[in-house]
C-alpha atoms as a PDB file:
ATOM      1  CA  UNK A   1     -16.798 -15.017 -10.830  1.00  0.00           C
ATOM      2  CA  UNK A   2     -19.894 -13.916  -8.758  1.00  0.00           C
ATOM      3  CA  UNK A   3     -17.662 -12.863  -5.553  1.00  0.00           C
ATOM      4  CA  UNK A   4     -16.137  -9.629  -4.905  1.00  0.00           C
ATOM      5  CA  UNK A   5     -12.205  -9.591  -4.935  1.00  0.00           C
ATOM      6  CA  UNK A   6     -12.256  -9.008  -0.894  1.00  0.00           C
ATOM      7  CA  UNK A   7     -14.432 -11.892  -0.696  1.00  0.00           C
ATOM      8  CA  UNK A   8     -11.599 -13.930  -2.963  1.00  0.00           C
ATOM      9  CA  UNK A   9      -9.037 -12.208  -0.886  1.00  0.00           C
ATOM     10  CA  UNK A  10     -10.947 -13.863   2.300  1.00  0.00           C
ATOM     11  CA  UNK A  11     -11.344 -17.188   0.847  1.00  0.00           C
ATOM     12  CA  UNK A  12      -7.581 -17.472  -0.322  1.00  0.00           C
ATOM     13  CA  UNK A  13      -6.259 -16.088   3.308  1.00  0.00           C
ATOM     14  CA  UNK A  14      -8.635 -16.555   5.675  1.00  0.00           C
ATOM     15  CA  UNK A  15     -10.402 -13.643   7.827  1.00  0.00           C
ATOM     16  CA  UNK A  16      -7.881 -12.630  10.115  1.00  0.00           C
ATOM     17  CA  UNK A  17      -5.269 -12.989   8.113  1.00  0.00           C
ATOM     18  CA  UNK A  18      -3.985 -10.243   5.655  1.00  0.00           C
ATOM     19  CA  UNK A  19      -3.300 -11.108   2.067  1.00  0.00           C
ATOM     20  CA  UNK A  20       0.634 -11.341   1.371  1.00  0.00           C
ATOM     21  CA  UNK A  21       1.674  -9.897  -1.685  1.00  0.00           C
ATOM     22  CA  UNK A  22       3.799 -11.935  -3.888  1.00  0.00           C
ATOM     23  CA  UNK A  23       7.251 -10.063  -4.622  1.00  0.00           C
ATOM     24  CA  UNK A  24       9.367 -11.598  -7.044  1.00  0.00           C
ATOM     25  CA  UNK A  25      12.556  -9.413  -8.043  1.00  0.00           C
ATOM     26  CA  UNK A  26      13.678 -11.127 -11.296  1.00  0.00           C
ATOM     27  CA  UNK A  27      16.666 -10.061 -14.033  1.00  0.00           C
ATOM     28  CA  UNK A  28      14.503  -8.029 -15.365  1.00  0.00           C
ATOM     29  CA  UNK A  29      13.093  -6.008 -12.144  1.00  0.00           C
ATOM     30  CA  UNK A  30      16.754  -5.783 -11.333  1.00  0.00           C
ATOM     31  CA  UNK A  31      17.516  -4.045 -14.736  1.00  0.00           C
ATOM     32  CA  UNK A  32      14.500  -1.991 -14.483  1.00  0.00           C
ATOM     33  CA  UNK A  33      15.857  -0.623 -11.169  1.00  0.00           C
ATOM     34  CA  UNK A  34      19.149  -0.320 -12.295  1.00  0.00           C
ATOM     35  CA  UNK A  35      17.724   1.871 -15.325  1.00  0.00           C
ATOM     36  CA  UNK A  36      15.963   3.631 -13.391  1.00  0.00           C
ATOM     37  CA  UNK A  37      18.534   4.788 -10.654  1.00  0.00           C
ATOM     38  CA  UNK A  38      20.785   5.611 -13.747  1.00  0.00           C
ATOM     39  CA  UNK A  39      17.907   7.532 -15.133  1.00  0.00           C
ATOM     40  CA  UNK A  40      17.655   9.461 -11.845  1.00  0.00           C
ATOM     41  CA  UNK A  41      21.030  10.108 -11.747  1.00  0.00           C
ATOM     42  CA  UNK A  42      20.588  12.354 -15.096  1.00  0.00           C
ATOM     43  CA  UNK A  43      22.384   9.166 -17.243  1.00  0.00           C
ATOM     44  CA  UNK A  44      21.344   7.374 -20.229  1.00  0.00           C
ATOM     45  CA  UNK A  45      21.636   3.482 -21.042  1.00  0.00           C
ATOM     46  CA  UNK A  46      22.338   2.841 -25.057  1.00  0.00           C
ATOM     47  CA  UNK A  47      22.186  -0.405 -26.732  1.00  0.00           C
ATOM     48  CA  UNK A  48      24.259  -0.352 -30.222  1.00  0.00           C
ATOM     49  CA  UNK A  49      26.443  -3.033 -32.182  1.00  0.00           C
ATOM     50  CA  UNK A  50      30.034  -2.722 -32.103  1.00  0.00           C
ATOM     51  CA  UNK A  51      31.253  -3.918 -35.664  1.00  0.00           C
ATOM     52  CA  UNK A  52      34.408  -6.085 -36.524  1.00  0.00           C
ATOM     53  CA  UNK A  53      35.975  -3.145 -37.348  1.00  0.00           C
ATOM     54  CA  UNK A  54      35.715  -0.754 -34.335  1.00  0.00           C
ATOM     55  CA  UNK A  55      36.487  -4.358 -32.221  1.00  0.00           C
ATOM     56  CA  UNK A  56      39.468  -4.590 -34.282  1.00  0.00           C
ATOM     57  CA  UNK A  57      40.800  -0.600 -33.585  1.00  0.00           C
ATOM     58  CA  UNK A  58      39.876  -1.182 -29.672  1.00  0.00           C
ATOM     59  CA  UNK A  59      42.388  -3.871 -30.153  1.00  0.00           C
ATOM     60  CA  UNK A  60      45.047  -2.166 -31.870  1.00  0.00           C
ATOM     61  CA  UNK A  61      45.011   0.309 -29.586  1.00  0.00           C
ATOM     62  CA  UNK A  62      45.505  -1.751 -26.641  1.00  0.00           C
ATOM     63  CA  UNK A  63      42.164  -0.920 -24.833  1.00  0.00           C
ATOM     64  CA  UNK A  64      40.609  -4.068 -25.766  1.00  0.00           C
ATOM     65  CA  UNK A  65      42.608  -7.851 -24.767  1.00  0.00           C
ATOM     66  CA  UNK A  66      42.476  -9.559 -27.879  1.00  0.00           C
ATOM     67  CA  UNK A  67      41.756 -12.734 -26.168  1.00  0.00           C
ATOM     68  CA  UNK A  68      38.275 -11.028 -25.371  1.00  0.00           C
ATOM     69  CA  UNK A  69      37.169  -9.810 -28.197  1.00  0.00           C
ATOM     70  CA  UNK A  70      33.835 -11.713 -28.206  1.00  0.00           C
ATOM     71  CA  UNK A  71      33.361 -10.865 -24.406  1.00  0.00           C
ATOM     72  CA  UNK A  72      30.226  -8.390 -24.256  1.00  0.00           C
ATOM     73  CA  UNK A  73      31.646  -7.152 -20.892  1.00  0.00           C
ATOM     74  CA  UNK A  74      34.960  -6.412 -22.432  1.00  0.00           C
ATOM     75  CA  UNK A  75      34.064  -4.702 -25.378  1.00  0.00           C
ATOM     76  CA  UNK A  76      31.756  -2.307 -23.462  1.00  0.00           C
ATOM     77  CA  UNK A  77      34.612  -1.465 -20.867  1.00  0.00           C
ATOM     78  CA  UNK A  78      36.812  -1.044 -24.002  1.00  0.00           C
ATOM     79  CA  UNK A  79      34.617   1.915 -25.092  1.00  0.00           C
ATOM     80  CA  UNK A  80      33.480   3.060 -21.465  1.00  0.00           C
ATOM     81  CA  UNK A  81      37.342   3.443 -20.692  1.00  0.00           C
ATOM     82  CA  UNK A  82      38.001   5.031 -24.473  1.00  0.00           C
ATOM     83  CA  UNK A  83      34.789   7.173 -24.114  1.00  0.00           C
ATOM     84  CA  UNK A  84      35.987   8.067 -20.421  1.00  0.00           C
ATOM     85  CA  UNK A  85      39.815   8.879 -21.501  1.00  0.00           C
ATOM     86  CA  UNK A  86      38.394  11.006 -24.810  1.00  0.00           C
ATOM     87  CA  UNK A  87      36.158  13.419 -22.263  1.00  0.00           C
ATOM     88  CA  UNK A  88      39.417  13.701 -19.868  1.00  0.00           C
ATOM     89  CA  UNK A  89      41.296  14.768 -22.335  1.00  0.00           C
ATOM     90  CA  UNK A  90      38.019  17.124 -23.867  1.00  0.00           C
ATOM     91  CA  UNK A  91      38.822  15.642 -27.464  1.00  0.00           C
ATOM     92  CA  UNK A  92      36.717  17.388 -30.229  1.00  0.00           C
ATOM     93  CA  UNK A  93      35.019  15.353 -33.284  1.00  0.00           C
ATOM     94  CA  UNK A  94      37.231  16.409 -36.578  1.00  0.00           C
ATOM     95  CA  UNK A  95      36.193  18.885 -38.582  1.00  0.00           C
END
């Protein structure tokens, strides 16, 4: 532990040679940049649960295929597509 880190940086590379960082772009660097880009873009990832009941409604309505109703992807283009269709039309909460 006595050596500097350029004199570890020497002994792993050599000299001459400049040390190489290691770059390893993994699921979760991907999703980091992904949040990120969204983040710049002025968006806002949410994680929630989706309960039987709201799976059943997306079904009955026809925005969700029945078939797929334990499909993460196709639940959360289900309520993208609902979400997306309710701010077309401007729809108000109730009340």
């Amino acid at each position: 532990m006595g050596r500097s880190i350029s004199a570890r940086k020497r002994a792993m590379h050599g000299p001459d040679e400049a040390p190489v960082a290691r770059v390893r772009s993994g699921r979760g660097a991907a999703r980091m940049r992904r949040h990120r880009s969204l983040k710049r873009q002025g968006g806002v990832a949410v994680n929630f649960v989706v309960g039987a009941d709201a799976v059943r409604s997306l079904i009955e309505l026809g925005w969700l295929d029945p078939a797929r109703r334990s499909d993460r992807e196709a639940v959360t283009g289900a309520i993208v597509a609902l979400a997306t269709r309710a701010l077309a039309l401007r729809l108000r909460p109730a009340g």
